[in-house]
C-alpha atoms as a PDB file:
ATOM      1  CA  UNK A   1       0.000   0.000   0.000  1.00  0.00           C
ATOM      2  CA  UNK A   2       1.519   3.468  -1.148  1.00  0.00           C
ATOM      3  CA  UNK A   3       1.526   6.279   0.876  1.00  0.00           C
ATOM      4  CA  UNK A   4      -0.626   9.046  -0.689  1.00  0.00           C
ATOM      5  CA  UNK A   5      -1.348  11.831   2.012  1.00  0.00           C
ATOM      6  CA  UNK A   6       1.627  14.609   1.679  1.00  0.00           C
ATOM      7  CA  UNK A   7       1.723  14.953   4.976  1.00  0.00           C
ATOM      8  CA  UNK A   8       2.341  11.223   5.609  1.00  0.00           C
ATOM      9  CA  UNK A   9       5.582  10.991   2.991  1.00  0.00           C
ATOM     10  CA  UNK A  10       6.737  14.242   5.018  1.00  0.00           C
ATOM     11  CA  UNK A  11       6.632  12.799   7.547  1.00  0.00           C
ATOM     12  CA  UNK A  12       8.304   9.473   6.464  1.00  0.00           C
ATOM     13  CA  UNK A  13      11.054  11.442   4.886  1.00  0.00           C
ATOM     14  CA  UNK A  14      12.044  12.949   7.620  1.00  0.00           C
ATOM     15  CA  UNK A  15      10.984  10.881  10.548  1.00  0.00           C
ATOM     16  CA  UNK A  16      14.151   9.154  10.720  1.00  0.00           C
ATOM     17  CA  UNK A  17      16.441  12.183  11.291  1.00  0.00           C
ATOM     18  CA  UNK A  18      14.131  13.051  14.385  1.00  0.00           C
ATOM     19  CA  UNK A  19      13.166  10.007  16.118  1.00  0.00           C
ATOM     20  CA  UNK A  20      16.245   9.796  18.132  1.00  0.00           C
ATOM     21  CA  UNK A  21      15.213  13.874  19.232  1.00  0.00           C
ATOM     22  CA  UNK A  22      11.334  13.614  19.509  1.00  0.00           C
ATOM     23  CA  UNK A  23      10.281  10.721  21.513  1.00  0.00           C
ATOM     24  CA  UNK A  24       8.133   9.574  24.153  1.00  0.00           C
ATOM     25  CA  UNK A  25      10.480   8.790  27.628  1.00  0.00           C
ATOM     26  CA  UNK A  26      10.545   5.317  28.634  1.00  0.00           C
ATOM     27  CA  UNK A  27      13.535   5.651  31.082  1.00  0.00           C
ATOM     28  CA  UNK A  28      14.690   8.648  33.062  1.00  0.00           C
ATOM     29  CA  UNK A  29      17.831   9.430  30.968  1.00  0.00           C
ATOM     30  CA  UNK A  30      15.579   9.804  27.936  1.00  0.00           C
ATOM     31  CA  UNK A  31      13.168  12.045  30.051  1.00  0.00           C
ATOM     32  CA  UNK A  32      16.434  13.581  30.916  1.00  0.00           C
ATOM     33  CA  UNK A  33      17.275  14.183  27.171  1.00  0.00           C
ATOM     34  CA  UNK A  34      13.847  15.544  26.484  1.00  0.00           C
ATOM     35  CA  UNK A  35      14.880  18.233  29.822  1.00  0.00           C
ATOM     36  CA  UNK A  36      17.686  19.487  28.386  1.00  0.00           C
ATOM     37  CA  UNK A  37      16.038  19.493  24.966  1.00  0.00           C
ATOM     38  CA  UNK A  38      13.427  21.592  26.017  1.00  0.00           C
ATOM     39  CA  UNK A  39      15.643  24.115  27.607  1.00  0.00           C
ATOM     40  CA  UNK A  40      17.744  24.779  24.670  1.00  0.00           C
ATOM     41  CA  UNK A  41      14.807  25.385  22.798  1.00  0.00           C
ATOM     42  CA  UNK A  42      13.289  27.695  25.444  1.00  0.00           C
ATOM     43  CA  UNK A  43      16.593  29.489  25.339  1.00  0.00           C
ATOM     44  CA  UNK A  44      16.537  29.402  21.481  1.00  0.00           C
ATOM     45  CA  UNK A  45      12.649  30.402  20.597  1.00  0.00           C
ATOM     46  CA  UNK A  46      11.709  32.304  24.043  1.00  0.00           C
ATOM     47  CA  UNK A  47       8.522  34.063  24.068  1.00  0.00           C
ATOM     48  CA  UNK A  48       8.258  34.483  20.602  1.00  0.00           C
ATOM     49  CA  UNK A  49       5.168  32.542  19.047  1.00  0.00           C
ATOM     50  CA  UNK A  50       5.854  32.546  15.306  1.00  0.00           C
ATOM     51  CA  UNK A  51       9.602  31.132  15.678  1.00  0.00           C
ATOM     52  CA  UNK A  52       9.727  28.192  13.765  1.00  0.00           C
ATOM     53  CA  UNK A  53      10.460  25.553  16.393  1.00  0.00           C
ATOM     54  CA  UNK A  54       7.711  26.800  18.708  1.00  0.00           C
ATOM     55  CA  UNK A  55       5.170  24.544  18.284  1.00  0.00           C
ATOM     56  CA  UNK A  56       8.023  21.766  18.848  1.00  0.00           C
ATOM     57  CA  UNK A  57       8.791  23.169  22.414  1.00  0.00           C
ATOM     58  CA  UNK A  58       4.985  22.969  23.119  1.00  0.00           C
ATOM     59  CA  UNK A  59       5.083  19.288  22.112  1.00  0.00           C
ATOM     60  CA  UNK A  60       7.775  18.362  24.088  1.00  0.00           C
ATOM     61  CA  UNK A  61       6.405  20.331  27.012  1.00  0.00           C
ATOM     62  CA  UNK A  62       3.227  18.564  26.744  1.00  0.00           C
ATOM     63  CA  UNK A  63       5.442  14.613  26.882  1.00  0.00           C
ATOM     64  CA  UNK A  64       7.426  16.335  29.502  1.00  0.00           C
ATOM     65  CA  UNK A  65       4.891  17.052  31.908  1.00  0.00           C
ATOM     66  CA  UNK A  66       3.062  13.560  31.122  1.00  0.00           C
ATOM     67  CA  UNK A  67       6.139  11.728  31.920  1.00  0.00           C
ATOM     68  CA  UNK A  68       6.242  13.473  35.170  1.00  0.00           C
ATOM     69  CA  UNK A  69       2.443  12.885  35.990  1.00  0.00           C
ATOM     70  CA  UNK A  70       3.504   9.319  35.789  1.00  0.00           C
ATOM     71  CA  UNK A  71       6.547   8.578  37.016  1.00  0.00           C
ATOM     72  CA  UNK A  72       7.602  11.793  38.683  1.00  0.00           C
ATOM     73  CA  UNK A  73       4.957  11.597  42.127  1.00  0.00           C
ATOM     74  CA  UNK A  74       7.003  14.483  44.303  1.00  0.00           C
ATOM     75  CA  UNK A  75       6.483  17.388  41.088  1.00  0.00           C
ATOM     76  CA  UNK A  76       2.365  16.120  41.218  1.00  0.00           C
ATOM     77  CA  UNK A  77       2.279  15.713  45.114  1.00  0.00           C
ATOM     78  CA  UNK A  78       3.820  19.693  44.961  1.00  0.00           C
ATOM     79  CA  UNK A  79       0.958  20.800  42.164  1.00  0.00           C
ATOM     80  CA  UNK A  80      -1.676  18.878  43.986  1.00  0.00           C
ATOM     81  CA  UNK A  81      -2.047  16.944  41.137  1.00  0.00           C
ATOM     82  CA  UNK A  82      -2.863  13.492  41.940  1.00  0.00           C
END
């Protein structure tokens, strides 16, 4: 079966260069990498809504803080998240 959504070959073209940057944590050094990831990027885009890696901080922010819901209890226990 062909791949006939542009957005799909995109994504399969590039995919490969950025799966071992955009992931999903499954151990705490890769939630680590993710961290300092993030931080960069927060130093590199800032406040600024239109820079082009923006919506890439957001995502990461987003795995971030679900990786820390999970396996991160002191961070929710402080939030009152439970």
């Amino acid at each position: 079966m062909g791949v006939n959504n542009p957005d799909i070959t995109t994504v399969v073209t590039h995919w490969p260069g950025m799966a071992d940057t955009v992931f999903v944590p499954h151990s705490e050094a890769e939630y680590h990498r993710l961290v300092a990831l993030l931080d960069a990027l927060i130093d590199e885009v800032g406040e600024e809504e239109t820079h082009p890696l923006s919506s890439l901080m957001e995502i990461l922010s987003v795995v971030i803080e679900q990786y820390e819901a999970e396996w991160v209890p002191e961070l929710s226990d402080e939030n009152g998240i439970k």
